[in-house]
C-alpha atoms as a PDB file:
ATOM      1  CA  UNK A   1    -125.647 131.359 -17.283  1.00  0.00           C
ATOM      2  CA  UNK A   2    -128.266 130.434 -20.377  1.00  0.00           C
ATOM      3  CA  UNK A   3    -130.880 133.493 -18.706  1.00  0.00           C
ATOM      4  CA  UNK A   4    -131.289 136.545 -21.075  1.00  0.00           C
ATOM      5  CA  UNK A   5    -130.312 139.738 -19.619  1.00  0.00           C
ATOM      6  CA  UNK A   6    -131.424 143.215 -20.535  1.00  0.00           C
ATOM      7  CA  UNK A   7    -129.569 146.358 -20.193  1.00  0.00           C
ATOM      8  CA  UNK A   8    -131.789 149.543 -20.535  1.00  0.00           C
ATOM      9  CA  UNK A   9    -129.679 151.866 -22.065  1.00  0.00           C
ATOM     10  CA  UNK A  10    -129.341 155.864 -20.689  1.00  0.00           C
ATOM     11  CA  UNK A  11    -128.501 158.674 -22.835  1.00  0.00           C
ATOM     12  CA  UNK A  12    -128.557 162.571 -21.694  1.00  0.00           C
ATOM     13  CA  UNK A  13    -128.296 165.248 -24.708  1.00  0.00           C
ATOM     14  CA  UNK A  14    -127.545 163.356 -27.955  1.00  0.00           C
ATOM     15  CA  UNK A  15    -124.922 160.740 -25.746  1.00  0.00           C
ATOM     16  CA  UNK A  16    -124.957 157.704 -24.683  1.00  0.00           C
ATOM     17  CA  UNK A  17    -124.186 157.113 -21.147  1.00  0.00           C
ATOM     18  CA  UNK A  18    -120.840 154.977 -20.438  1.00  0.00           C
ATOM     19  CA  UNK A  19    -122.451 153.003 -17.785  1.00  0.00           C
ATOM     20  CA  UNK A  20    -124.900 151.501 -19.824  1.00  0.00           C
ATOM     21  CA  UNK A  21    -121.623 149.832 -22.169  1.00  0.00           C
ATOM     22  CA  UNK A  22    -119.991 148.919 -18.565  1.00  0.00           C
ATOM     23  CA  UNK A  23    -123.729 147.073 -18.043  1.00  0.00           C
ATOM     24  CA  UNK A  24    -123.664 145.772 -21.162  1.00  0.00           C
ATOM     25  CA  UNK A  25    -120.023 144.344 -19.927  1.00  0.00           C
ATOM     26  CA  UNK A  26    -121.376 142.852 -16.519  1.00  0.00           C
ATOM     27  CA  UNK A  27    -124.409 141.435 -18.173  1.00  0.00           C
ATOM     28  CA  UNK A  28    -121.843 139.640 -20.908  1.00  0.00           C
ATOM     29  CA  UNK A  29    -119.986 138.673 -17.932  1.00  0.00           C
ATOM     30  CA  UNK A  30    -122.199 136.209 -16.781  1.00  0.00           C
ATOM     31  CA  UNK A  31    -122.593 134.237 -20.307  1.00  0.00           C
ATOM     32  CA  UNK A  32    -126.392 135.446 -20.796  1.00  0.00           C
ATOM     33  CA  UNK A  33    -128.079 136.438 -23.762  1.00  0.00           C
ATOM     34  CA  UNK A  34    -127.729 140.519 -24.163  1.00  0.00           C
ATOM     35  CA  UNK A  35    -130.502 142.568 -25.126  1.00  0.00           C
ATOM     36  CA  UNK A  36    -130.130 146.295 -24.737  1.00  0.00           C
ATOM     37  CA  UNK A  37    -133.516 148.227 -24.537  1.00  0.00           C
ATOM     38  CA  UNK A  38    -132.649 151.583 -26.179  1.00  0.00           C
ATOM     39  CA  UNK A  39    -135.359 154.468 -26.230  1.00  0.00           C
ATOM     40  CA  UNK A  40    -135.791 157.357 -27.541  1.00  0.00           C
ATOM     41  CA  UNK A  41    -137.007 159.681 -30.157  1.00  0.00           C
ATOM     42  CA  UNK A  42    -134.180 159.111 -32.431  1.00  0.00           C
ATOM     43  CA  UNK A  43    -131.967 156.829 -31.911  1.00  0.00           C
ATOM     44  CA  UNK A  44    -129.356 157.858 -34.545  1.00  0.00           C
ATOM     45  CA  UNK A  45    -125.843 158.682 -33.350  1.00  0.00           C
ATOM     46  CA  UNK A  46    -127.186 156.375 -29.895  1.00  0.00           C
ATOM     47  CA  UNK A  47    -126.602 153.200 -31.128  1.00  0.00           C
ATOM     48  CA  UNK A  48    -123.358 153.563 -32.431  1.00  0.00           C
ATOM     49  CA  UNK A  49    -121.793 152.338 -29.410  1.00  0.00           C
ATOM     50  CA  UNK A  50    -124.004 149.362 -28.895  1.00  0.00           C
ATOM     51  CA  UNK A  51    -123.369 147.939 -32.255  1.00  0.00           C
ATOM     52  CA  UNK A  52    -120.581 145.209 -32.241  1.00  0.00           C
ATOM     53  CA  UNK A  53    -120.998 144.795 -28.388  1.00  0.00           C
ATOM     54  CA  UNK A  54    -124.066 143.369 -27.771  1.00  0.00           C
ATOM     55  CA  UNK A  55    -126.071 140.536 -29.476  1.00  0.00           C
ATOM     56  CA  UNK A  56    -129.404 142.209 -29.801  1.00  0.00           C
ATOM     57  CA  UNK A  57    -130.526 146.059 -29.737  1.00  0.00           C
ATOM     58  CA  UNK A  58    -134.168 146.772 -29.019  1.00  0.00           C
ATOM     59  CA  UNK A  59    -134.919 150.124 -30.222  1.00  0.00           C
ATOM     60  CA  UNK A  60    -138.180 151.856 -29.011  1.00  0.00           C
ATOM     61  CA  UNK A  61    -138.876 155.335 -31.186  1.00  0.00           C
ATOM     62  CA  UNK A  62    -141.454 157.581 -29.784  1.00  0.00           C
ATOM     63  CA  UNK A  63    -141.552 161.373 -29.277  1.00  0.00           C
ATOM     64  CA  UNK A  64    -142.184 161.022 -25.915  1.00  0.00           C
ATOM     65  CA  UNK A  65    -139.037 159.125 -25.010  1.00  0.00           C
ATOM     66  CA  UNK A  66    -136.905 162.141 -26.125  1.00  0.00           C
ATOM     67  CA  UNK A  67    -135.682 162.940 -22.834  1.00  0.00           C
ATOM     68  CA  UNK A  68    -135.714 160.468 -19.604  1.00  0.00           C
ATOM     69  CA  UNK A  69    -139.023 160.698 -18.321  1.00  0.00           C
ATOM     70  CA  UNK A  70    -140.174 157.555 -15.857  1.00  0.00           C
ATOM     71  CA  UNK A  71    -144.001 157.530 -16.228  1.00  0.00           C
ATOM     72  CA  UNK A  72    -142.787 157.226 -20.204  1.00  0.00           C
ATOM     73  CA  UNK A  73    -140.237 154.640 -19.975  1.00  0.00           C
ATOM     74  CA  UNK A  74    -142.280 152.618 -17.816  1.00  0.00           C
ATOM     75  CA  UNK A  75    -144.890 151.461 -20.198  1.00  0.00           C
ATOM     76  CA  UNK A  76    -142.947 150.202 -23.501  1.00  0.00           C
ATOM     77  CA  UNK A  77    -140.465 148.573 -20.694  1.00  0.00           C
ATOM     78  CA  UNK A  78    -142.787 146.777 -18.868  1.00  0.00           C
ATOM     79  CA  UNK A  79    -144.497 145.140 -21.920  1.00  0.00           C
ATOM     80  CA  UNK A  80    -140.458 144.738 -23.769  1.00  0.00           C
ATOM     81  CA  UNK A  81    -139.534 142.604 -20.219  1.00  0.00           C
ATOM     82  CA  UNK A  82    -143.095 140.580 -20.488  1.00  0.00           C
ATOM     83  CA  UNK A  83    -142.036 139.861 -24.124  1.00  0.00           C
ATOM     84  CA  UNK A  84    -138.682 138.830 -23.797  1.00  0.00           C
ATOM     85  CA  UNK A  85    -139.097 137.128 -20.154  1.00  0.00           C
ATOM     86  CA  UNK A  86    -134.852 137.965 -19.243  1.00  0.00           C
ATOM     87  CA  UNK A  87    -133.837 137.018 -15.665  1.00  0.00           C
ATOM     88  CA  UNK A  88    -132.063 139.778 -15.273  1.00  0.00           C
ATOM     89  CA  UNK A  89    -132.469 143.387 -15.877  1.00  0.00           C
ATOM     90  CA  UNK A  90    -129.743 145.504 -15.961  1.00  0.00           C
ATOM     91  CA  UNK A  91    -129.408 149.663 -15.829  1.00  0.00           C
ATOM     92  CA  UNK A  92    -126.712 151.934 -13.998  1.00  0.00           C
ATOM     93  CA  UNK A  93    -126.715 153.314 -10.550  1.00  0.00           C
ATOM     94  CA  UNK A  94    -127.155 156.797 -11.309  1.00  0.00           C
ATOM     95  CA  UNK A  95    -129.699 159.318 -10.704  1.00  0.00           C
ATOM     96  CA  UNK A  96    -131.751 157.783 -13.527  1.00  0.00           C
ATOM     97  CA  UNK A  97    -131.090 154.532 -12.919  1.00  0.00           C
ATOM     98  CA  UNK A  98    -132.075 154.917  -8.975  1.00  0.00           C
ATOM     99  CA  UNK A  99    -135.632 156.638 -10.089  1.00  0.00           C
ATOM    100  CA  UNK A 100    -136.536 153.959 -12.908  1.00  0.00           C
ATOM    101  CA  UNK A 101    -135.191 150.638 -11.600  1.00  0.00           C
ATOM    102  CA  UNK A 102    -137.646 150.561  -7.904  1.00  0.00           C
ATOM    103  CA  UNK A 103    -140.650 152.096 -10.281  1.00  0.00           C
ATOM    104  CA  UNK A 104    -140.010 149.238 -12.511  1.00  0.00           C
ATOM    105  CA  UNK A 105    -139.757 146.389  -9.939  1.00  0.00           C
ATOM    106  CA  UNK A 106    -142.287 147.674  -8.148  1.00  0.00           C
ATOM    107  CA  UNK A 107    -144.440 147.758 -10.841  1.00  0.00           C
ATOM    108  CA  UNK A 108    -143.941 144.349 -11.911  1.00  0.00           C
ATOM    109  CA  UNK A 109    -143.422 142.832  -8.949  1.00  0.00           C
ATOM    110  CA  UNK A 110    -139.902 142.107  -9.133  1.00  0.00           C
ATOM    111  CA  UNK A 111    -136.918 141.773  -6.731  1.00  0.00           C
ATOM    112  CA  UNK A 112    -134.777 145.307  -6.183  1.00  0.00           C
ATOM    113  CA  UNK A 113    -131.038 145.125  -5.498  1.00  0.00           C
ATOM    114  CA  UNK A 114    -129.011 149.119  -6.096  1.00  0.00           C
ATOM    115  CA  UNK A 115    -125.561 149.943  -6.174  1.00  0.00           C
ATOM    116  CA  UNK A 116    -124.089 146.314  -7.011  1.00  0.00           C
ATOM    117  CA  UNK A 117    -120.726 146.346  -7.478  1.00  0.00           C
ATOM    118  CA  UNK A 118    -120.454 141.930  -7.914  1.00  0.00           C
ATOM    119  CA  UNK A 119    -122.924 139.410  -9.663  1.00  0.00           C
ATOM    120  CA  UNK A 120    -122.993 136.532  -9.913  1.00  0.00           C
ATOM    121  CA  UNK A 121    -125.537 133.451 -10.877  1.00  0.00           C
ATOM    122  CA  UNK A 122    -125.741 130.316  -8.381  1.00  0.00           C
ATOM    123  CA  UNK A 123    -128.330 127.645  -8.525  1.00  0.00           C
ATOM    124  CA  UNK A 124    -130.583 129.914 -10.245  1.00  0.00           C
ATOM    125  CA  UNK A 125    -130.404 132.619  -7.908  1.00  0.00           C
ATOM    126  CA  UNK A 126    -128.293 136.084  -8.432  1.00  0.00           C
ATOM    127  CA  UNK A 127    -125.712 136.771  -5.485  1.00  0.00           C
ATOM    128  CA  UNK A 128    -124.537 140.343  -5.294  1.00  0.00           C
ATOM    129  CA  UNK A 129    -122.332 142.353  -3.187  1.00  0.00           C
ATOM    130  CA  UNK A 130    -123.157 146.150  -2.844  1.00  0.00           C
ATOM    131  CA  UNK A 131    -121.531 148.657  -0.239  1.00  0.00           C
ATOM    132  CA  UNK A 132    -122.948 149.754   2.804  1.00  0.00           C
ATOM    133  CA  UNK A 133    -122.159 152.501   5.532  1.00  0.00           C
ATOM    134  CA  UNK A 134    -120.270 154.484   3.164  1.00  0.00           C
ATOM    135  CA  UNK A 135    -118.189 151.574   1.661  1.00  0.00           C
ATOM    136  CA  UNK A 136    -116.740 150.331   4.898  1.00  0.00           C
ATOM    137  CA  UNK A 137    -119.088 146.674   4.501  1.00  0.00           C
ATOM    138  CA  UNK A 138    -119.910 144.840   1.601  1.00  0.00           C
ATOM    139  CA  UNK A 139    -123.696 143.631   1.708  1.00  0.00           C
ATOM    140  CA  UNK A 140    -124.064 140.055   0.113  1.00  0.00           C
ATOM    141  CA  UNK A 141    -127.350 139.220  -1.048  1.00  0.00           C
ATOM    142  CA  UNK A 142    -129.083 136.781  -2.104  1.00  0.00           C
ATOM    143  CA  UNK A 143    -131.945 137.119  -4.583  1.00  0.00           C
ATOM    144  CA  UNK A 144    -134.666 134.625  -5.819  1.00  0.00           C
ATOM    145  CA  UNK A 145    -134.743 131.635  -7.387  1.00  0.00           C
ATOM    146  CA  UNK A 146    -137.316 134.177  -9.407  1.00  0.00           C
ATOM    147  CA  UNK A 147    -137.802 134.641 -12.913  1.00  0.00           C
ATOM    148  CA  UNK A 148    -136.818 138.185 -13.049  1.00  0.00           C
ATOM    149  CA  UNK A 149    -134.779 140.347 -11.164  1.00  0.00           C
ATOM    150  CA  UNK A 150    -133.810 143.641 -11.393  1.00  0.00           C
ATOM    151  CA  UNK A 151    -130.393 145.291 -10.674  1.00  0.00           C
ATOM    152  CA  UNK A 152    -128.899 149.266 -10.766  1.00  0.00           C
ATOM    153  CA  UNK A 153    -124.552 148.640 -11.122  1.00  0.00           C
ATOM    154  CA  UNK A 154    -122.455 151.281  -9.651  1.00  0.00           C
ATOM    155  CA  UNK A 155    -120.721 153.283 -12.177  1.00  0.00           C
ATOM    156  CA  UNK A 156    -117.270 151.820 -13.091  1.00  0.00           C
ATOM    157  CA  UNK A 157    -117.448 148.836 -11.303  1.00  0.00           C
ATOM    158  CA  UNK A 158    -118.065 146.869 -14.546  1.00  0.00           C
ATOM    159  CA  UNK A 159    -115.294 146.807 -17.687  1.00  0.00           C
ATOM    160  CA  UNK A 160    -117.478 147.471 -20.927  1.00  0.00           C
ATOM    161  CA  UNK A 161    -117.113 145.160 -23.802  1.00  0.00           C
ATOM    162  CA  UNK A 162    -114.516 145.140 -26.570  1.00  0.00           C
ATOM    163  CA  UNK A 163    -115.647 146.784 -29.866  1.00  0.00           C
ATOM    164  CA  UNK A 164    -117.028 144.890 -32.682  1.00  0.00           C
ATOM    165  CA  UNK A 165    -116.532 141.092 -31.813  1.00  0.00           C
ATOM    166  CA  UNK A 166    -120.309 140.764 -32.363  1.00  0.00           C
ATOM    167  CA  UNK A 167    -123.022 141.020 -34.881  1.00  0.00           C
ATOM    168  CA  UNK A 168    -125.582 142.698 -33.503  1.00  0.00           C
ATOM    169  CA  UNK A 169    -129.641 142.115 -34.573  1.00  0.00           C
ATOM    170  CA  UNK A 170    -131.479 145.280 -34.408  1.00  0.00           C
ATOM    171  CA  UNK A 171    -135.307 145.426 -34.191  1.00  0.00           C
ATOM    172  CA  UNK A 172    -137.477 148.483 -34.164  1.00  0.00           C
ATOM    173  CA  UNK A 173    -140.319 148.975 -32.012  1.00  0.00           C
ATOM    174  CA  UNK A 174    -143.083 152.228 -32.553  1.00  0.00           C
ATOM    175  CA  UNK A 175    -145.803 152.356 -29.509  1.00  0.00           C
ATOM    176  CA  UNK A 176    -148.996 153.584 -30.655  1.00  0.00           C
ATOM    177  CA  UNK A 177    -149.341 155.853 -28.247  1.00  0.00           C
ATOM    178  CA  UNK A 178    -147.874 156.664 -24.697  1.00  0.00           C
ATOM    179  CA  UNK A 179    -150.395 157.330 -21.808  1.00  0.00           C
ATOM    180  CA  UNK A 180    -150.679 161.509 -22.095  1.00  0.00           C
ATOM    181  CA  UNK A 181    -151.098 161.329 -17.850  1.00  0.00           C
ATOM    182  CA  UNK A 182    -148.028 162.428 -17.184  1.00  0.00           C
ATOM    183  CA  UNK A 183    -147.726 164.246 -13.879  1.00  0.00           C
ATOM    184  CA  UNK A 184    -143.986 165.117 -14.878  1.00  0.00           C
ATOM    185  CA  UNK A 185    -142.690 166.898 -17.877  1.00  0.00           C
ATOM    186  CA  UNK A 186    -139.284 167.792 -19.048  1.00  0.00           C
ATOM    187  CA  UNK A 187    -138.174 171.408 -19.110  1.00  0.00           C
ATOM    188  CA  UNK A 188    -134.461 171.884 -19.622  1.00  0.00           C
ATOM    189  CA  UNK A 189    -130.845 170.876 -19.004  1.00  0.00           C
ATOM    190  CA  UNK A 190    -129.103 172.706 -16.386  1.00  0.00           C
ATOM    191  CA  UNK A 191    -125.436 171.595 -16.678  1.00  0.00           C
ATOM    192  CA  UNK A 192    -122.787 172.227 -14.068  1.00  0.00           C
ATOM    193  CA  UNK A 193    -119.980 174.527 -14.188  1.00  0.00           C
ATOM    194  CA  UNK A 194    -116.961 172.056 -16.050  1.00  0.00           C
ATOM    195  CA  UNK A 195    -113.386 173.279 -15.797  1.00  0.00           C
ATOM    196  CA  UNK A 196    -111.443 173.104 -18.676  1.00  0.00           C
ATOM    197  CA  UNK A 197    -109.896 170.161 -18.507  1.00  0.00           C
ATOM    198  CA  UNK A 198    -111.803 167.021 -18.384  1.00  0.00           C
ATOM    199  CA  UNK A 199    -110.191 164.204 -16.530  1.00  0.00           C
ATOM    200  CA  UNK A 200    -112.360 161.705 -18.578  1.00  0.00           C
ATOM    201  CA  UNK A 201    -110.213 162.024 -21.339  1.00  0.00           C
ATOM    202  CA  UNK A 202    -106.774 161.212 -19.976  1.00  0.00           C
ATOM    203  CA  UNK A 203    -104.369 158.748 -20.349  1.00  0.00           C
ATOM    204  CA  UNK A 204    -102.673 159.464 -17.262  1.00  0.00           C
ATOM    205  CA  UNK A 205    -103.667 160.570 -14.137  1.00  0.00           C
ATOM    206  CA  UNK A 206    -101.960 162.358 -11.358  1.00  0.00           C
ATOM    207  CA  UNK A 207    -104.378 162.290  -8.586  1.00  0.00           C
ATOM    208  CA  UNK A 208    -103.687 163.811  -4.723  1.00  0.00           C
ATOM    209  CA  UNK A 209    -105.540 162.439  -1.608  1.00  0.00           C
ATOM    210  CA  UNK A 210    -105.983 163.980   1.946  1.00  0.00           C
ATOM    211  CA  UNK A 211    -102.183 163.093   1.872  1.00  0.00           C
ATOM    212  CA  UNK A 212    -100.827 166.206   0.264  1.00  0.00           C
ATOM    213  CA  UNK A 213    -101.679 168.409   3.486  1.00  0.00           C
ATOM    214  CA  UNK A 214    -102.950 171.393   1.971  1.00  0.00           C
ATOM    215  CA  UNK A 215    -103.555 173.689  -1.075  1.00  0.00           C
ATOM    216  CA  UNK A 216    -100.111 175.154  -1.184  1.00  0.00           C
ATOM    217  CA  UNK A 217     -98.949 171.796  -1.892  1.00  0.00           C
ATOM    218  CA  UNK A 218    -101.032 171.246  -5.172  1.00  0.00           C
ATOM    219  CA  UNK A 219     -98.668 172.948  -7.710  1.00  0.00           C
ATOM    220  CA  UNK A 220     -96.197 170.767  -6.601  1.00  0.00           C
ATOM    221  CA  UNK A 221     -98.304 167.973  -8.001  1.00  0.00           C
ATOM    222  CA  UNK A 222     -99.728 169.960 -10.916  1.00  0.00           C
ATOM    223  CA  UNK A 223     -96.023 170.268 -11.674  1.00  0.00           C
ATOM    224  CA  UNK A 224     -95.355 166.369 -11.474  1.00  0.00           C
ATOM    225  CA  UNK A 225     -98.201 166.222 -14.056  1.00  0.00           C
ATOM    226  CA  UNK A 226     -96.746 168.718 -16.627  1.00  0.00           C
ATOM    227  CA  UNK A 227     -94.032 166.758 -16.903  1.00  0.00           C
ATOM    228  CA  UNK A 228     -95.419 163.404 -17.201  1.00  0.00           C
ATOM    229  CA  UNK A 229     -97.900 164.833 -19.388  1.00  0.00           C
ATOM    230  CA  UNK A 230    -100.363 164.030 -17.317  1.00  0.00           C
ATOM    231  CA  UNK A 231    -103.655 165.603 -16.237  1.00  0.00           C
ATOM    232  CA  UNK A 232    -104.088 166.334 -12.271  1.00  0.00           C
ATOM    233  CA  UNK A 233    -107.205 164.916 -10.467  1.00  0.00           C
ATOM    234  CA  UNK A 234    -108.014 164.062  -6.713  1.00  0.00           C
ATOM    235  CA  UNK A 235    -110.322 162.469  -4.181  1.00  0.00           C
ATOM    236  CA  UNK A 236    -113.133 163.563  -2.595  1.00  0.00           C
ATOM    237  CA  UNK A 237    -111.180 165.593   0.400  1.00  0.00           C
ATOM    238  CA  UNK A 238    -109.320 167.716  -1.887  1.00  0.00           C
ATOM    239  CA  UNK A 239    -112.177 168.391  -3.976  1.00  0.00           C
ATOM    240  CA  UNK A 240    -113.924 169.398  -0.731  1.00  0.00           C
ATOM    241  CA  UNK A 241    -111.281 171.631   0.900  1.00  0.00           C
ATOM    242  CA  UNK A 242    -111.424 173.765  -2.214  1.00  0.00           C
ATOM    243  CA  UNK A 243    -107.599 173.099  -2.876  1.00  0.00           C
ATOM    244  CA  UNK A 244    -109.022 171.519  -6.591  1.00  0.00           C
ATOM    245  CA  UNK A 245    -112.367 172.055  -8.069  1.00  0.00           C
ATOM    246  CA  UNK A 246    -115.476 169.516  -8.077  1.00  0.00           C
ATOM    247  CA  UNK A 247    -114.776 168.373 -11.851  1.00  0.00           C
ATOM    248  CA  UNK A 248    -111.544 167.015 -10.653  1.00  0.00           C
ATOM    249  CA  UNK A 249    -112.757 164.745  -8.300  1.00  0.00           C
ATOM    250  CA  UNK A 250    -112.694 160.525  -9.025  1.00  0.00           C
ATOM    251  CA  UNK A 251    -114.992 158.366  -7.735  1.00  0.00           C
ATOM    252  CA  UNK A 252    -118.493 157.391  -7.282  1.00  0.00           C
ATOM    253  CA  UNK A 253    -119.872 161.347  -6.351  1.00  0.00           C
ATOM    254  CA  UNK A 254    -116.866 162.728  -8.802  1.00  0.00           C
ATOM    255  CA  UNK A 255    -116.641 160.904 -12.227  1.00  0.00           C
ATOM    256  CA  UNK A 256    -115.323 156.964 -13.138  1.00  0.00           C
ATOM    257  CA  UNK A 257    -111.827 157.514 -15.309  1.00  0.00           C
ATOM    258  CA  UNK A 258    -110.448 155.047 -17.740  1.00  0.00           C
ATOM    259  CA  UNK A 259    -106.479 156.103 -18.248  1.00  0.00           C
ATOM    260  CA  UNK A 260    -103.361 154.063 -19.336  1.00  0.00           C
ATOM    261  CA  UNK A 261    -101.949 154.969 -15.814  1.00  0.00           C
ATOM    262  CA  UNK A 262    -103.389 156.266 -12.739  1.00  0.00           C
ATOM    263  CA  UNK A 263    -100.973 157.851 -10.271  1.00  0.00           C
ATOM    264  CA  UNK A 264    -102.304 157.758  -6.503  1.00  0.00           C
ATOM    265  CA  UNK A 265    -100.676 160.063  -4.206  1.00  0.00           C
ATOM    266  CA  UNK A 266    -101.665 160.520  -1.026  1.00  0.00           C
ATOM    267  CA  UNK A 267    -105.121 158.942  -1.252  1.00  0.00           C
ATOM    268  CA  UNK A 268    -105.807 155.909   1.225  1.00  0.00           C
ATOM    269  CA  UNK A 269    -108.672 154.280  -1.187  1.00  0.00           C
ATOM    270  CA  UNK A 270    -112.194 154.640   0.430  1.00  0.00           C
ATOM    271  CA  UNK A 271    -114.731 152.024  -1.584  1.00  0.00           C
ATOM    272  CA  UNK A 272    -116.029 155.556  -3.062  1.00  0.00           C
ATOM    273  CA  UNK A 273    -112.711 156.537  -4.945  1.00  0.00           C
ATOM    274  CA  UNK A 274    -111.617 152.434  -5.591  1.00  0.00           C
ATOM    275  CA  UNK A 275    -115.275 152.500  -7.646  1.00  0.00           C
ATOM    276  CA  UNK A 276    -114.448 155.283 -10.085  1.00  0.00           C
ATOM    277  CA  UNK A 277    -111.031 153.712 -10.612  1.00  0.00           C
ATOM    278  CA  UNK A 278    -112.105 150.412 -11.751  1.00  0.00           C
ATOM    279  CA  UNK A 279    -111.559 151.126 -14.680  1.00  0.00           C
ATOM    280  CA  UNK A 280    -107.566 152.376 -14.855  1.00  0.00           C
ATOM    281  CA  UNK A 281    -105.203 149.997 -17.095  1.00  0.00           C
ATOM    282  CA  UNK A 282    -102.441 150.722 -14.566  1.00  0.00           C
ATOM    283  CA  UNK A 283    -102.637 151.868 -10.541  1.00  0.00           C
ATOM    284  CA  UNK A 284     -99.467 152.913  -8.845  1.00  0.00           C
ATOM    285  CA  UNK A 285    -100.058 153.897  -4.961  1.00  0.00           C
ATOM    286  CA  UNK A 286     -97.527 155.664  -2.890  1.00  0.00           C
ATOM    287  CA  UNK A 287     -99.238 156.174   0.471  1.00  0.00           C
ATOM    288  CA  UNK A 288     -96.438 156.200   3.882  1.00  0.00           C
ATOM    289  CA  UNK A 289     -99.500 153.999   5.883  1.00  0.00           C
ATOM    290  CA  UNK A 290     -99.065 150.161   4.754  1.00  0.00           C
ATOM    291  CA  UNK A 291    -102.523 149.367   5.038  1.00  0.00           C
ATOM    292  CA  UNK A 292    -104.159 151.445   3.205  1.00  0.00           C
ATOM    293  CA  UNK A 293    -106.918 149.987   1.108  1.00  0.00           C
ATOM    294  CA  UNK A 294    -105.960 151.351  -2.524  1.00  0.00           C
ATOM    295  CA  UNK A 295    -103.054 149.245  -1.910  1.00  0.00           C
ATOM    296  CA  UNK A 296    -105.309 146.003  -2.393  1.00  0.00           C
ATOM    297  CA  UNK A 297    -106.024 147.398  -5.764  1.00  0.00           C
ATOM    298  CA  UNK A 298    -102.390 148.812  -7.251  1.00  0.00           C
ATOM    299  CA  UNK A 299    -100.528 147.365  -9.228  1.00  0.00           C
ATOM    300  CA  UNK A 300     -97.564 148.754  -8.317  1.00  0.00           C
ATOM    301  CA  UNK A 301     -97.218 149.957  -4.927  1.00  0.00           C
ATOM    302  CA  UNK A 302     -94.915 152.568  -2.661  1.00  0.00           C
ATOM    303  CA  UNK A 303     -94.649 153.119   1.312  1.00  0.00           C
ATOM    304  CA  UNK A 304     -93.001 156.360   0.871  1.00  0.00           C
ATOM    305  CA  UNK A 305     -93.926 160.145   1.722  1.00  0.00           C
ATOM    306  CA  UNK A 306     -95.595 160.974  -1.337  1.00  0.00           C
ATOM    307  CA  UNK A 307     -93.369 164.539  -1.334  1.00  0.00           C
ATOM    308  CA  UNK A 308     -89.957 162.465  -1.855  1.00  0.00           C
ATOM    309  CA  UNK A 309     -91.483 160.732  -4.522  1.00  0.00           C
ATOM    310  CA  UNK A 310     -92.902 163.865  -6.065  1.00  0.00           C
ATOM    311  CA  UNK A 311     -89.554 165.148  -6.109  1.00  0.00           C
ATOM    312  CA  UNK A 312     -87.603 162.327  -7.529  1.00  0.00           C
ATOM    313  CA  UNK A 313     -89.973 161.531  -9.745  1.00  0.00           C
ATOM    314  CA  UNK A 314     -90.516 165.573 -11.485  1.00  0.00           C
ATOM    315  CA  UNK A 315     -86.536 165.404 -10.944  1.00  0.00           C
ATOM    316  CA  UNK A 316     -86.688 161.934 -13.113  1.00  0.00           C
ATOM    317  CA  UNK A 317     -88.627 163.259 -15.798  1.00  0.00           C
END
């Protein structure tokens, strides 16, 4: 792919987002030329780390980009993707990304795909696979020949790029002024309730499915974890049942984890939990059906009742 491909960058409260590195990643995937589209009102301690991964950083510094706001981002973005003419813009499925990306196209007249999880470029037109009726169908469409099309990427479906294997070429852009018609303004930052322990950050994971039958059975796990030295997470059912709370849950309505080692017990591997998974180093499964689908995406894989194995194992270590 020769096409230039621009990945608008998300930040929330001095951060910058993951996803926009693991769109950086799918856009680098496909050989084009990356630009990331950065804005805000300062973009120190932003760009950090974009530098080294992509080729080119557009930064746009305005006041009125200091928080996400669409009617603001809309302007300098439409007049950056008329400048730099990419055939592909790129920005994460997530509650930002699913506001700005249809406002965008629609502005400009583009064509709309959300929640791609595969890309690819073919005779000058983008096929992508996204998930429908709640993961259990991949949708495979087929967009353009056109000259520009735009694209949301579910969260962890996409590896971001190595650090520092490129020189990046930074270019500053001040609007004048932003249109002052702004029927939405930004009042504050609500965050939700985090447990301690953030499941982000680990290098293993011990996570429990459906499979371990109820909440009495959870410190049996939490115990496997202590002495693997491992955090405990879980999939959405366990997260709903109460047994663990909401910041423990992986996948694409929990949070995408990274870790050395991802332990699945228990969980059969819905499209949702495979998605915030995608990026693990290492996935052992131990589920007692054969054909379950996290199977297809182990490594290393057990047909066993997960409590033997939770036994032998915390009796192992």
């Amino acid at each position: 792919m020769s096409r230039k491909v621009l990945v608008v960058a998300e930040h929330r409260a001095g951060a910058l987002a993951e996803s926009t590195l693991e769109a950086a990643g799918a856009g680098l995937g496909l050989g084009g030329e990356v630009t990331a589209a950065l804005l805000a009102a300062d973009p120190a301690g932003l760009e950090g780390p974009l530098l080294g991964r992509v080729p080119r950083l557009e930064k746009i510094i305005h006041p009125g980009l200091a928080e996400y706001n669409p009617e603001a981002f809309l302007e300098p973005l439409s007049r950056l993707i008329q400048d730099l003419s990419p055939g592909l813009v790129l920005m994460a499925h997530t509650s930002q990304g699913m506001d700005l990306a249809p406002a965008l196209a629609g502005r400009l007249g583009l064509p709309l795909a959300t929640g791609c999880t595969r890309v690819e470029e073919k005779e000058g037109a983008f096929l992508v696979g996204r998930p429908v009726y709640g993961g259990k169908l991949t949708e495979e469409l087929k967009l353009g020949p056109h000259p520009t099309v735009v694209l949301t990427l579910q969260t962890g479906a996409f590896a971001p790029p190595p650090e520092g294997p490129v020189e990046t070429r930074v270019r500053e852009t001040v609007p004048e002024a932003l249109s002052p018609r702004h029927l939405r303004r930004f009042v504050e930052r609500l965050a939700a309730a985090r447990d301690e322990v953030d499941i982000t950050a680990a290098d293993i994971l011990v996570s429990v499915g459906r499979g371990i039958g109820s909440a009495e059975n959870i410190e049996r796990a939490q115990a496997l974890a202590d002495r693997l030295g491992a955090t405990l997470a879980c999939s959405r059912p366990v997260a709903d049942a109460g047994w663990l709370p909401k910041s423990r849950q992986v996948g694409t309505s929990g949070q995408s984890v990274r870790p050395k080692v991802y332990l699945a017990l228990g969980i059969s591997g819905a499209f949702q939990h495979l998605a915030g998974i995608g990026g693990a180093q290492t996935v052992i499964a131990v589920n007692k059906d054969p054909k379950a689908p996290i199977f297809q995406e182990a490594d290393y894989g057990l047909v066993a009742d997960l409590f033997q194995v939770l036994d032998q194992l915390a009796e192992a270590f």
